[in-house]
Protein backbone atom coordinates (compact mmCIF):
# COMPACT_ATOMS: atom_id res chain seq x y z
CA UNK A 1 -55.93 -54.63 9.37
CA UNK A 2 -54.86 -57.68 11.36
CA UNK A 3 -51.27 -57.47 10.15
CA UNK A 4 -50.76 -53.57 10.77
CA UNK A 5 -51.98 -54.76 14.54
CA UNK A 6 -49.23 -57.32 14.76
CA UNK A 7 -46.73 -55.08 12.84
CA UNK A 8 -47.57 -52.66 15.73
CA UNK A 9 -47.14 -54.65 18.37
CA UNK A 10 -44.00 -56.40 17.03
CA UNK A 11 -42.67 -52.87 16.76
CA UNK A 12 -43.47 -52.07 20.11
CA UNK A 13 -41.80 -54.85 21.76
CA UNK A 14 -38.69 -54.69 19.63
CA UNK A 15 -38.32 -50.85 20.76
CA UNK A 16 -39.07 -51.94 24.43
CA UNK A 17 -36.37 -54.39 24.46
CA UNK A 18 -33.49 -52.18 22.57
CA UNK A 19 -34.59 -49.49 25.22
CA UNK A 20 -33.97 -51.76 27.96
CA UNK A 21 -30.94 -52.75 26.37
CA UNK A 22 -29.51 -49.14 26.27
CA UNK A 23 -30.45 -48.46 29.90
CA UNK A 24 -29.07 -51.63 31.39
CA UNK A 25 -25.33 -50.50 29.55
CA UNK A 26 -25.99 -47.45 30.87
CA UNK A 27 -26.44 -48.37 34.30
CA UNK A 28 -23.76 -51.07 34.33
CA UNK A 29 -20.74 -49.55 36.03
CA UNK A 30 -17.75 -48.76 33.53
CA UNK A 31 -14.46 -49.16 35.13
CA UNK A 32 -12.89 -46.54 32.65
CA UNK A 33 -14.65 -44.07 34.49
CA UNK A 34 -13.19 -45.17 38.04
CA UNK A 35 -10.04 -45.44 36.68
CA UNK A 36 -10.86 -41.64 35.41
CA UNK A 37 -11.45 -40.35 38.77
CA UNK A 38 -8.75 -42.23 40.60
CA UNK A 39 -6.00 -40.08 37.31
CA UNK A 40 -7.53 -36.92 38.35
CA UNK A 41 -6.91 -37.03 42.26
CA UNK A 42 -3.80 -38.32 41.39
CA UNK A 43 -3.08 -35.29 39.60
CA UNK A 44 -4.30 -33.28 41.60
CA UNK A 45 -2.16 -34.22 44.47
CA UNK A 46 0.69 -34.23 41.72
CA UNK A 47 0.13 -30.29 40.71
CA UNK A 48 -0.41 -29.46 44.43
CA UNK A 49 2.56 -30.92 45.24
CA UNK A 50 4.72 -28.73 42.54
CA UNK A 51 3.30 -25.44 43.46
CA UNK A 52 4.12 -26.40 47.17
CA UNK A 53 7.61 -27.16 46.53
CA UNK A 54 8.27 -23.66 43.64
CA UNK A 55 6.78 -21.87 47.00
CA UNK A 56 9.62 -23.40 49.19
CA UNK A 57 11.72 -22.79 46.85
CA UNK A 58 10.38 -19.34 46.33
CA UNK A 59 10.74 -18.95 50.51
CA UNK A 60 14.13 -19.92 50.41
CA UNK A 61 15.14 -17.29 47.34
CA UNK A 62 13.04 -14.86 49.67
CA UNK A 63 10.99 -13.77 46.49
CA UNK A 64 7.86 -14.07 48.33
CA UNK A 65 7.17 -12.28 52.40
CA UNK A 66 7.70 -14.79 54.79
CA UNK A 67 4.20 -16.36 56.33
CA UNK A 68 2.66 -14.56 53.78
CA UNK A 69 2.31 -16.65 51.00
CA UNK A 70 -0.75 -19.06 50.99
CA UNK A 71 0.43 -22.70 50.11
CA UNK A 72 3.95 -22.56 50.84
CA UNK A 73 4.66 -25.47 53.57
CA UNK A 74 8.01 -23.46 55.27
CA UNK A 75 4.80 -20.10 55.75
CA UNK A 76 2.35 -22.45 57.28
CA UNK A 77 4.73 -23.94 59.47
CA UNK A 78 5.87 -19.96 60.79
CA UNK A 79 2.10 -19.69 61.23
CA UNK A 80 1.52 -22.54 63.55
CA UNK A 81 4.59 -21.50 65.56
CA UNK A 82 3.28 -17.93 65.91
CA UNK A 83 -0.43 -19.17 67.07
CA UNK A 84 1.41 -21.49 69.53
CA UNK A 85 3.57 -18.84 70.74
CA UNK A 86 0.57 -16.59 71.13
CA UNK A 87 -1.49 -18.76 72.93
């Protein structure tokens, strides 16, 4: 009976310190992951940058209405001029 009480409490302590194991790499900051987040706004300024300069492009062609088109840099900039000149 004595030994199943040690065998208990040996297992106990064992699982206690692999659990604090696993929580102290889990809560240990991973640089991957910053590195992860630093690619994606990256690439996001990457693919905004491409659709802004097909929607010049598309501006200049005239395939889209001029200050019509959401993103396109040359549209905004006919905007601003038009709220300036209407103020």
């Amino acid at each position: 009976m004595k030994f199943l009480q040690i065998f208990t409490i040996v297992l106990l302590l064992a699982n206690l310190i692999y659990t604090g194991c696993i929580l102290r790499e889990t809560l240990a900051p991973n640089p991957a992951i910053a590195q992860i987040q630093e690619l994606k706004e990256h690439t996001m300024i990457r693919d905004t940058q491409l659709i802004q300069a097909v929607l010049m492009l598309h501006h200049e062609a005239g395939l889209h209405d001029v200050g019509e088109e959401f993103m396109c840099p040359m549209c905004d900039q006919i905007k601003k001029q038009m709220q300036m000149v209407s103020k």
